[in-house]
C-alpha atoms as a PDB file:
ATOM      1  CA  UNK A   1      73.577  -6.048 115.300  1.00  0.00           C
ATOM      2  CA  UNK A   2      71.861  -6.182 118.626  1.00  0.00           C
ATOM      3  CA  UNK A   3      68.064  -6.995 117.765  1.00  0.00           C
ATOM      4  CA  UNK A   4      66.990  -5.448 121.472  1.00  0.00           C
ATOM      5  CA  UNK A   5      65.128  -8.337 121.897  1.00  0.00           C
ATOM      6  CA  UNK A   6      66.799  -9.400 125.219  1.00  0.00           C
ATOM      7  CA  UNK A   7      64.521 -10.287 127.737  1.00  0.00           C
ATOM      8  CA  UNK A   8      61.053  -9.814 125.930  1.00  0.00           C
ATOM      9  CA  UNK A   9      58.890 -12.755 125.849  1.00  0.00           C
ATOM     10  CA  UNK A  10      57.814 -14.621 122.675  1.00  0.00           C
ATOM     11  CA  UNK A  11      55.180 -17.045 122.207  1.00  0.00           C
ATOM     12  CA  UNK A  12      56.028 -19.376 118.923  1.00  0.00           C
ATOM     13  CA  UNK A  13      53.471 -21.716 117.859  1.00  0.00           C
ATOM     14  CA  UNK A  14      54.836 -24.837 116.343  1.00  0.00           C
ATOM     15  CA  UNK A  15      57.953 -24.192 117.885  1.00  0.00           C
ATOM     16  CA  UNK A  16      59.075 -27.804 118.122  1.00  0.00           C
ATOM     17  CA  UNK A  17      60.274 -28.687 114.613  1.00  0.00           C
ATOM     18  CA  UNK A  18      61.425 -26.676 111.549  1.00  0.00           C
ATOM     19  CA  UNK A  19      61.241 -23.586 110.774  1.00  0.00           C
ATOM     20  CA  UNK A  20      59.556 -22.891 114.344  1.00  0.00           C
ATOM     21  CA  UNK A  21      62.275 -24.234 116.332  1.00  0.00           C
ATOM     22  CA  UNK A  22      65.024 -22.541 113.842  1.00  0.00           C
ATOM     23  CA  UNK A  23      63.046 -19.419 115.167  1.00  0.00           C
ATOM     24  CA  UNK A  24      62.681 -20.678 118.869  1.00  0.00           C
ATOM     25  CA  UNK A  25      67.038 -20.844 118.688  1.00  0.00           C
ATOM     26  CA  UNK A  26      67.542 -17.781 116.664  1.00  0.00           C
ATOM     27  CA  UNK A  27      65.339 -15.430 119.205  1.00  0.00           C
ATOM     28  CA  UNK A  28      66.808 -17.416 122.549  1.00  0.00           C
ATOM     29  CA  UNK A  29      70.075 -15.991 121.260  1.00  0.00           C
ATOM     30  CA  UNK A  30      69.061 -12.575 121.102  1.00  0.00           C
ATOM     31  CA  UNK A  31      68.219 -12.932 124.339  1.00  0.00           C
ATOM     32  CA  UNK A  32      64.401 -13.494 124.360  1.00  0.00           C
ATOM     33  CA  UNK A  33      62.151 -16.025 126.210  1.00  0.00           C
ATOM     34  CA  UNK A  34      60.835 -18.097 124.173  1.00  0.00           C
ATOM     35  CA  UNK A  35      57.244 -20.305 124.803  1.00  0.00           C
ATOM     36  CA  UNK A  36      57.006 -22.918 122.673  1.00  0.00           C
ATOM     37  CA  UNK A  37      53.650 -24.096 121.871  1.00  0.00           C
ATOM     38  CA  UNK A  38      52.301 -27.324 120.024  1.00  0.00           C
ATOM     39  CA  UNK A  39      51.937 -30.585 119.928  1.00  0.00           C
ATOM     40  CA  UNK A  40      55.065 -32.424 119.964  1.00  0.00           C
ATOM     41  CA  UNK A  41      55.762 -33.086 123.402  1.00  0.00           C
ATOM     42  CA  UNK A  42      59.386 -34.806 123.350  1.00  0.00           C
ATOM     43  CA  UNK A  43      61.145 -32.214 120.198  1.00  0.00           C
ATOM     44  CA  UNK A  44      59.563 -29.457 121.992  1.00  0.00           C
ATOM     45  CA  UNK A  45      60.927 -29.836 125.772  1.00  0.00           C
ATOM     46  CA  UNK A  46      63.921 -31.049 124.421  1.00  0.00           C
ATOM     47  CA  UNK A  47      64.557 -27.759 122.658  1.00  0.00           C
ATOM     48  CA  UNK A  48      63.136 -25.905 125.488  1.00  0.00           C
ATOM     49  CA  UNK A  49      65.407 -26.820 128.073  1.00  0.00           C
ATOM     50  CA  UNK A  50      68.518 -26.151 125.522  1.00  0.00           C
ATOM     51  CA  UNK A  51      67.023 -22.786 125.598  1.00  0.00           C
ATOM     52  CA  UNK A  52      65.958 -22.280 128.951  1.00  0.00           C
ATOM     53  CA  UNK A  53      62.385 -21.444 127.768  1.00  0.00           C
ATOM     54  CA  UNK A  54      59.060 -23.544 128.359  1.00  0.00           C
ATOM     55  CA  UNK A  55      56.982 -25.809 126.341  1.00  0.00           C
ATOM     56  CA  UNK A  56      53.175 -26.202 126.214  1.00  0.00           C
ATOM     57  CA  UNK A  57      51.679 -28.714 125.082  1.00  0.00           C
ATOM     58  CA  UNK A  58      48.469 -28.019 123.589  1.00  0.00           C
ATOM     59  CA  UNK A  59      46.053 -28.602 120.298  1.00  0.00           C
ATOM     60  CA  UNK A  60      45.412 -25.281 119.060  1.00  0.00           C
ATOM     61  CA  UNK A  61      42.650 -25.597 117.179  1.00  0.00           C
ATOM     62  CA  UNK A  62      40.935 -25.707 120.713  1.00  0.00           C
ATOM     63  CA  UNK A  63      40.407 -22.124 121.844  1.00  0.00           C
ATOM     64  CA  UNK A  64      40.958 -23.061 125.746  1.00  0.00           C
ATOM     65  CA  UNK A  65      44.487 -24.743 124.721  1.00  0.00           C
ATOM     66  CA  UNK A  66      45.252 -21.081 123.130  1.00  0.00           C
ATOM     67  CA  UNK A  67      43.565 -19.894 126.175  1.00  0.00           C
ATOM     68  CA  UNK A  68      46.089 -21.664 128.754  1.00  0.00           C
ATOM     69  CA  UNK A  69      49.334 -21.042 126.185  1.00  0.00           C
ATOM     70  CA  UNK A  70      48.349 -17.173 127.011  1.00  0.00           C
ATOM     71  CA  UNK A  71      48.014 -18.129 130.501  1.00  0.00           C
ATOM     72  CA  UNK A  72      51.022 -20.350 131.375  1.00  0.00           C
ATOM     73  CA  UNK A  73      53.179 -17.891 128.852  1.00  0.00           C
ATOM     74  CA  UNK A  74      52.194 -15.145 131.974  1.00  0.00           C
ATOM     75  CA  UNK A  75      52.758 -17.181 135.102  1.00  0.00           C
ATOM     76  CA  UNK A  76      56.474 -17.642 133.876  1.00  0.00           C
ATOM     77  CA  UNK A  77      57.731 -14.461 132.192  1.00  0.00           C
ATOM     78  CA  UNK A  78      54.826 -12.191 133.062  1.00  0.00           C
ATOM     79  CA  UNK A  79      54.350 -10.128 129.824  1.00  0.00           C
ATOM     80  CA  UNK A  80      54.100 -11.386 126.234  1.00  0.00           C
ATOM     81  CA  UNK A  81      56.270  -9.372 123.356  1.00  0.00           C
ATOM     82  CA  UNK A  82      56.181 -11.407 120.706  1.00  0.00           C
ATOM     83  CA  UNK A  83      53.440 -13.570 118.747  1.00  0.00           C
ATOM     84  CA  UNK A  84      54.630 -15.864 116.297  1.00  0.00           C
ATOM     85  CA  UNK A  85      51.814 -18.029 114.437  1.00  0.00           C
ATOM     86  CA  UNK A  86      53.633 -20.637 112.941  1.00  0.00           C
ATOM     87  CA  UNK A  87      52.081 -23.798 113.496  1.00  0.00           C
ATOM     88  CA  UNK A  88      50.519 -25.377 110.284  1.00  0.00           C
ATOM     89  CA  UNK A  89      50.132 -28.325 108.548  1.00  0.00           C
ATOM     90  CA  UNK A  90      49.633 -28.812 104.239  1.00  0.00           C
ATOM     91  CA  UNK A  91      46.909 -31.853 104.692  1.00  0.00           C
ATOM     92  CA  UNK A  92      46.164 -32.104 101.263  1.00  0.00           C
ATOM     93  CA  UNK A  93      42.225 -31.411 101.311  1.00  0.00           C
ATOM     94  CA  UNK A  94      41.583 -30.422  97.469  1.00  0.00           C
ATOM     95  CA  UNK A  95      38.541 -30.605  95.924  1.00  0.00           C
ATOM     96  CA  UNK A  96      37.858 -33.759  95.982  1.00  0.00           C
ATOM     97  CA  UNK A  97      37.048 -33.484  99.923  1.00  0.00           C
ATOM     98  CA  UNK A  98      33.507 -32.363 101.191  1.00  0.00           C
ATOM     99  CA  UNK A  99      32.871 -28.984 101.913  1.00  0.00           C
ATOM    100  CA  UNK A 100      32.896 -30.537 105.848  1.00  0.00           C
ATOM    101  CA  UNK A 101      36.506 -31.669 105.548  1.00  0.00           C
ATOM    102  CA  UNK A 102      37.486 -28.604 103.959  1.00  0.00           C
ATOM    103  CA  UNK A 103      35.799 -26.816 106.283  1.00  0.00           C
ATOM    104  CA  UNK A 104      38.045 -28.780 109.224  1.00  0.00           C
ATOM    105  CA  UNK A 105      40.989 -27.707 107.385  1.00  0.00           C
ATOM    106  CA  UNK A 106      40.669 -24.107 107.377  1.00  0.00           C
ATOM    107  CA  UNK A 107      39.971 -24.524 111.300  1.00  0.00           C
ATOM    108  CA  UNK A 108      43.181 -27.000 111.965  1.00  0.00           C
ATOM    109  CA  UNK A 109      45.075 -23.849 110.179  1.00  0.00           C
ATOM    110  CA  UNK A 110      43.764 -20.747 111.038  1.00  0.00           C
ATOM    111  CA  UNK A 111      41.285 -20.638 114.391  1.00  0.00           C
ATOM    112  CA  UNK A 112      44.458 -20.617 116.785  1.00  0.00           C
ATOM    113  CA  UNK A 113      45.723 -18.004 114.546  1.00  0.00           C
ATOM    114  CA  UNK A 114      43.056 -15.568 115.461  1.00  0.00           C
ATOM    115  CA  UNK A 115      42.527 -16.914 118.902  1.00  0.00           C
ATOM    116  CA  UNK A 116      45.669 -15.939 119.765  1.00  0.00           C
ATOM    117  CA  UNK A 117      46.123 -12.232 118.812  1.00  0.00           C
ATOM    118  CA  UNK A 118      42.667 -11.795 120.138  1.00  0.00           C
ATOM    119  CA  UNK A 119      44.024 -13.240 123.568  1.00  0.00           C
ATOM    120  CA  UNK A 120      47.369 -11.697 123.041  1.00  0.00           C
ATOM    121  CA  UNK A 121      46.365  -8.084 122.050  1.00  0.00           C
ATOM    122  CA  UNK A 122      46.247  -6.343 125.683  1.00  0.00           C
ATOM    123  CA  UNK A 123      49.728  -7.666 126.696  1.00  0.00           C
ATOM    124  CA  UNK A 124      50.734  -6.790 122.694  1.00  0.00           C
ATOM    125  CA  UNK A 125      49.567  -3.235 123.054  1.00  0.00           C
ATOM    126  CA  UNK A 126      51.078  -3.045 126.937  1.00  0.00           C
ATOM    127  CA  UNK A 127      54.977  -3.286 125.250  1.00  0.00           C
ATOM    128  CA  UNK A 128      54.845  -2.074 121.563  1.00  0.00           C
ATOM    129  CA  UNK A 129      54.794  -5.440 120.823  1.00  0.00           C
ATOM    130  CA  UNK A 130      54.467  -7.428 117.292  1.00  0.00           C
ATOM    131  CA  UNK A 131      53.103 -10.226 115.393  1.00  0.00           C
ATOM    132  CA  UNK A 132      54.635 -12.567 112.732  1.00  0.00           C
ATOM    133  CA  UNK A 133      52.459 -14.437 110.813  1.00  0.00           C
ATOM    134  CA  UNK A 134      54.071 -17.459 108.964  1.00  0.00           C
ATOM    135  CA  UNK A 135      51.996 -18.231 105.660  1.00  0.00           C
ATOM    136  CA  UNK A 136      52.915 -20.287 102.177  1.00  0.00           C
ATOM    137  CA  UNK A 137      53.458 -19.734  98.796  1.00  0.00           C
ATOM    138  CA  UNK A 138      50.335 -21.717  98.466  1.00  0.00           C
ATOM    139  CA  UNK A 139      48.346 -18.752  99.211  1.00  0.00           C
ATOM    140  CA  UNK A 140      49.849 -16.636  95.902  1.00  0.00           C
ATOM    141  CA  UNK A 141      50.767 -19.218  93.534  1.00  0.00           C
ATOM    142  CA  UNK A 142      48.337 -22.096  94.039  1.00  0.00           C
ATOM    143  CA  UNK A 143      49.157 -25.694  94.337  1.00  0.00           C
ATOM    144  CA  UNK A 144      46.347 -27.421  92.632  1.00  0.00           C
ATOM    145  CA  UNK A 145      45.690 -29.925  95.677  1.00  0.00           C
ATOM    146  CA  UNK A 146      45.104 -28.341  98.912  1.00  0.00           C
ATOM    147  CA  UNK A 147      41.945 -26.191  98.792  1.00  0.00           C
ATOM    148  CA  UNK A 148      42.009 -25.768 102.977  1.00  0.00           C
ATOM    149  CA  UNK A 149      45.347 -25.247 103.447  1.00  0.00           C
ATOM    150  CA  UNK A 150      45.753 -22.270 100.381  1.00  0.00           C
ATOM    151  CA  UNK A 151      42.516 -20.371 101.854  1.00  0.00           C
ATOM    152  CA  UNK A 152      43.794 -20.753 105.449  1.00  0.00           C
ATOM    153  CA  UNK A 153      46.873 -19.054 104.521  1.00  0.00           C
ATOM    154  CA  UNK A 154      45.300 -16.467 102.251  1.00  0.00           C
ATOM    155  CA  UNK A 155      43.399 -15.477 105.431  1.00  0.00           C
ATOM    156  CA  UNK A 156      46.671 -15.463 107.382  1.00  0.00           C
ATOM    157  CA  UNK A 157      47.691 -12.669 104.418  1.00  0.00           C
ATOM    158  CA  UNK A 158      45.078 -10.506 104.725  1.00  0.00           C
ATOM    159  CA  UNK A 159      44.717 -10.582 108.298  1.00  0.00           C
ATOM    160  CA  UNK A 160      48.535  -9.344 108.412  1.00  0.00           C
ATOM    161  CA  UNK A 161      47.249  -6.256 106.474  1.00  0.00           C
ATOM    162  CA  UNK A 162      43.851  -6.073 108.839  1.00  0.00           C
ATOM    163  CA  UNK A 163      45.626  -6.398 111.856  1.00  0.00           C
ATOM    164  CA  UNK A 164      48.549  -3.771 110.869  1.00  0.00           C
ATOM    165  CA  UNK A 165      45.811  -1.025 110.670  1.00  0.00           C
ATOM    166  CA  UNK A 166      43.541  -2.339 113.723  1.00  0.00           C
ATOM    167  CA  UNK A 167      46.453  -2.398 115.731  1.00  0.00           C
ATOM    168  CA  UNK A 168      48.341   0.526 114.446  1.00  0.00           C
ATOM    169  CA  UNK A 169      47.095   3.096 117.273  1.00  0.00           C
ATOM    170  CA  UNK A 170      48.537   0.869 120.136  1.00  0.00           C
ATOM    171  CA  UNK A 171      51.977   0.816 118.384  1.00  0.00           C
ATOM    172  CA  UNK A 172      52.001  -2.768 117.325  1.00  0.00           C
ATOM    173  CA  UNK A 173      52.912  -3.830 114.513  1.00  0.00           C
ATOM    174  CA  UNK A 174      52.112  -6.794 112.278  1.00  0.00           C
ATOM    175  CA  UNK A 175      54.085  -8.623 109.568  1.00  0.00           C
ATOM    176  CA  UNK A 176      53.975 -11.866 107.451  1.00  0.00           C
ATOM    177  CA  UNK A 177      57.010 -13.966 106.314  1.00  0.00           C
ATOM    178  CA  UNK A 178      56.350 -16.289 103.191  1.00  0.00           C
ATOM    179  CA  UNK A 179      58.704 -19.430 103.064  1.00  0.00           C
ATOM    180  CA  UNK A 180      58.304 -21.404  99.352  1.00  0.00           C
ATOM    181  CA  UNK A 181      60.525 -24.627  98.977  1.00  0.00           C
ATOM    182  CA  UNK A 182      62.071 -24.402 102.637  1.00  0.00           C
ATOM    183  CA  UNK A 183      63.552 -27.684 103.781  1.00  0.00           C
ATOM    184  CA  UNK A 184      61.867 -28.837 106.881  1.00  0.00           C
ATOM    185  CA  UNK A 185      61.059 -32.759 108.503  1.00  0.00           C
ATOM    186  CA  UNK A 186      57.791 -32.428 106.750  1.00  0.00           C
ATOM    187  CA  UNK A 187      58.876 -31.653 103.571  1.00  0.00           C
ATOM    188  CA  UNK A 188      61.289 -34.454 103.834  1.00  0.00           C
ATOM    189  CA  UNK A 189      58.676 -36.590 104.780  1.00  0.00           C
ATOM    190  CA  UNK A 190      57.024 -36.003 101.442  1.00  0.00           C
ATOM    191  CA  UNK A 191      59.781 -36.617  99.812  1.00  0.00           C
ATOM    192  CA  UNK A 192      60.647 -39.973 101.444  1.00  0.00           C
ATOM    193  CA  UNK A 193      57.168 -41.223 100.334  1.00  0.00           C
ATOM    194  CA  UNK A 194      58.044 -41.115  96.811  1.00  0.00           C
ATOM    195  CA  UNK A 195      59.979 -43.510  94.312  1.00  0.00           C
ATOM    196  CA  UNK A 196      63.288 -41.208  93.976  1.00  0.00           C
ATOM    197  CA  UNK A 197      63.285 -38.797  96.679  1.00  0.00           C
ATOM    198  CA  UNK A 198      67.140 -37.101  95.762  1.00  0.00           C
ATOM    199  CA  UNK A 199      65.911 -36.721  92.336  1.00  0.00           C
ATOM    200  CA  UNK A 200      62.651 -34.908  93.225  1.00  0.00           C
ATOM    201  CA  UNK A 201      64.173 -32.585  95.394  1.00  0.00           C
ATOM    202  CA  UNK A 202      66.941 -31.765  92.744  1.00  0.00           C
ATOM    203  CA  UNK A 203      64.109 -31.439  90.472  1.00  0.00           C
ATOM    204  CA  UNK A 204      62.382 -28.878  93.335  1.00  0.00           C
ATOM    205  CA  UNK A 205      65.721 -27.457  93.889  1.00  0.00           C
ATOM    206  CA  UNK A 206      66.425 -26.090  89.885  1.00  0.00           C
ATOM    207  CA  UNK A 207      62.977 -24.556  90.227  1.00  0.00           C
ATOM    208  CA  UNK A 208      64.167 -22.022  92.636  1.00  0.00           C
ATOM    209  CA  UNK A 209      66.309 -18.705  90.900  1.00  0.00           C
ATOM    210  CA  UNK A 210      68.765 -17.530  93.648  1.00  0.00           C
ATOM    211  CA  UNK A 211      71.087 -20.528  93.726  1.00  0.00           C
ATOM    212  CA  UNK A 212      68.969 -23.135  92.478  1.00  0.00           C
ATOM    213  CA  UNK A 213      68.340 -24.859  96.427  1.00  0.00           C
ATOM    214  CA  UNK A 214      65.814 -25.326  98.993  1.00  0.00           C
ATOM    215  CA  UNK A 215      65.871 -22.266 101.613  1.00  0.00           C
ATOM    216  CA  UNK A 216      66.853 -23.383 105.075  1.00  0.00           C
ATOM    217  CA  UNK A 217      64.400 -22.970 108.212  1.00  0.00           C
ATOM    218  CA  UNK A 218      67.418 -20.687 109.792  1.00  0.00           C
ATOM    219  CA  UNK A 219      66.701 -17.948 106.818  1.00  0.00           C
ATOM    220  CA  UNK A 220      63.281 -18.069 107.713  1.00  0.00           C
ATOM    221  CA  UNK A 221      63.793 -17.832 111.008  1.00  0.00           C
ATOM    222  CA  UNK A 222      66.025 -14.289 110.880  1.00  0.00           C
ATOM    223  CA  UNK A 223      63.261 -12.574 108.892  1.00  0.00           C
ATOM    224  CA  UNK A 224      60.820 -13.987 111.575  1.00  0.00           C
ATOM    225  CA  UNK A 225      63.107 -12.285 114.275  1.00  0.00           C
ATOM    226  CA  UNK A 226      64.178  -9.167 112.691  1.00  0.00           C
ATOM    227  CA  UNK A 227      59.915  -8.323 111.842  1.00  0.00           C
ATOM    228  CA  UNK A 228      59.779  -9.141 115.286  1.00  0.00           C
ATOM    229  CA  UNK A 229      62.471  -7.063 116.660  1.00  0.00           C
ATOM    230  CA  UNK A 230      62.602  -3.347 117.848  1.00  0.00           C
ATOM    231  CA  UNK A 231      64.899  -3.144 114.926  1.00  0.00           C
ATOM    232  CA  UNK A 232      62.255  -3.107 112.408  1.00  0.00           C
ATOM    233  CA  UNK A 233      59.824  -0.532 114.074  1.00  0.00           C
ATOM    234  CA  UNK A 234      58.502   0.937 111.526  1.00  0.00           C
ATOM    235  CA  UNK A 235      57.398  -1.634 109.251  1.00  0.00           C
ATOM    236  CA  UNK A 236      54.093  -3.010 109.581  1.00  0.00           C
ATOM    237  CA  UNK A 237      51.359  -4.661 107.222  1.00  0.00           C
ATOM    238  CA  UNK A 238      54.256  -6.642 105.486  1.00  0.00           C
ATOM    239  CA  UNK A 239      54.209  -9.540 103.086  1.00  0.00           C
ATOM    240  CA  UNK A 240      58.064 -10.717 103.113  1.00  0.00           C
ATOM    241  CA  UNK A 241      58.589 -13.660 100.555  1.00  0.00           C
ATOM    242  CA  UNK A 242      61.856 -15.394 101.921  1.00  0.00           C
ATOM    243  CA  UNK A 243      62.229 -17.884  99.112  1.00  0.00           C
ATOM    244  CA  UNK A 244      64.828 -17.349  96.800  1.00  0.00           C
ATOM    245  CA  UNK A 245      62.805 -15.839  94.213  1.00  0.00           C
ATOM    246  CA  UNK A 246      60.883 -18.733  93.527  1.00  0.00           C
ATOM    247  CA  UNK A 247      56.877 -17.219  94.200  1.00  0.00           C
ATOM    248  CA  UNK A 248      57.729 -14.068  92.087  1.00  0.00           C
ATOM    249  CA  UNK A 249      60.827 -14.742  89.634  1.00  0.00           C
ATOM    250  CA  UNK A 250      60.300 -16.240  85.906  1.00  0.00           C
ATOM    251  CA  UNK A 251      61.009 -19.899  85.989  1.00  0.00           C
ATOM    252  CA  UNK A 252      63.272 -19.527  83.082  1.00  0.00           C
ATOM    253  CA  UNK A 253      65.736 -17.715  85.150  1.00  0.00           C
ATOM    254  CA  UNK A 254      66.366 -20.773  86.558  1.00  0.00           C
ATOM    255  CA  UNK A 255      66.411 -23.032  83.647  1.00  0.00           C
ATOM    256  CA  UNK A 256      69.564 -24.288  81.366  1.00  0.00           C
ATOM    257  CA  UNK A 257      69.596 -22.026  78.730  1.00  0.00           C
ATOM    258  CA  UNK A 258      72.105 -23.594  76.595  1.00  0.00           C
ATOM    259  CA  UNK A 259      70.226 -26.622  75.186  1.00  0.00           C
ATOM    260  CA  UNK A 260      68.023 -23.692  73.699  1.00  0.00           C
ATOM    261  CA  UNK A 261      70.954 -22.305  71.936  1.00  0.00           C
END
């Protein structure tokens, strides 16, 4: 299926690593130009050049590094299509943290978030454009230890829904993807700092109903595209959950049944 995605222009945050730079190959092959924004200098022009896009460094919880992400995304392609907010980080600040550090959190995760569809909304509204916000599970099902991180992404929910109807006269549309147990370098960080990392993640992995695994960052990546694409143009103020059942399903679909019997 051709996405019509070829030549638009597509800003991914985060793009380096993951489920960003799943998305960052998955839209250069549709065609797009991709800007890849974030903080990880070597990944990110690496993956850039394999995709003849650009990379920009920048920390984006400064509003003048969103500002020249905007700015350098023009001076090569010109026009801006696409906005994917991916970039995001679980830090862990639970309750335990002062309401400063929390506080800190919340901005790490969501000021470049807004920053960016505010700076992105004229070009947006020029082309029909779209946004794709990428949130957690965290934000529906709780996690217990990561206070800033949950309500950052809870605002990344209901600013999908805010920004579907604020943006709705000017033909742009605005959707959310949800990713649950999806296997990226950070996850596998976390599970290299425990005692018996294959036996967590197994553990992880019968948790999750369709096929008892981990979801990749590639089948994150074509929801993020499709939502993005022309292809999808009526569909707006959507919450996708692209995790093999895990947020919504009853955990005893995915549990042995026969010791019960």
């Amino acid at each position: 299926m051709d996405l019509q995605l070829h030549n638009k222009t597509i800003i991914i945050t985060g793009g380096a690593k993951g489920i960003g730079a799943a998305a960052v190959r998955a839209f250069a092959a549709e065609g797009a130009r991709v800007a890849i924004a974030g903080r990880s200098p070597t990944e990110g022009e690496a993956l850039a050049r394999e995709v003849d896009g650009i990379f920009i460094e920048a920390e984006l919880s400064e509003t003048s590094a969103c500002e020249r992400v905007v700015q350098e995304t023009l001076k090569a392609f010109g026009r801006i299509d696409v906005l994917v907010n991916n970039a995001g980080v679980n830090d862990g600040k639970d309750l335990s943290t002062s309401p400063e550090e929390f506080m800190a959190s919340v901005h790490l995760n969501l000021s470049h978030v807004y920053a960016l569809a505010h700076l992105c909304r004229e070009e947006l509204a020029k082309h029909a454009g779209a946004i794709v916000n990428v949130s957690s599970k965290v934000a529906v099902t709780g996690q217990g230890s990561t206070s800033g991180y949950a309500a950052a992404k809870g605002a990344m929910n209901a600013l999908t829904r805010e920004w579907a109807a604020a943006l709705a006269p000017d033909n742009v549309r605005v959707n959310c993807v949800i990713p649950a147990e999806c296997m990226t370098p950070q996850y596998q960080r976390w599970f290299d700092s425990l005692k018996d990392p294959a036996a967590t993640r197994a553990a992880v992995q019968r948790l999750v109903p369709l096929g008892n695994r981990m979801t990749t960052p590639d089948e994150l990546a074509a929801m993020i595209v499709f939502l993005a694409s022309p292809r999808s143009s009526h569909t707006t103020g959507q919450i996708v959950f692209v995790d093999g059942g895990y947020s919504h399903l009853d955990r005893a679909v995915s549990s042995d049944h026969s010791k019960w019997e």
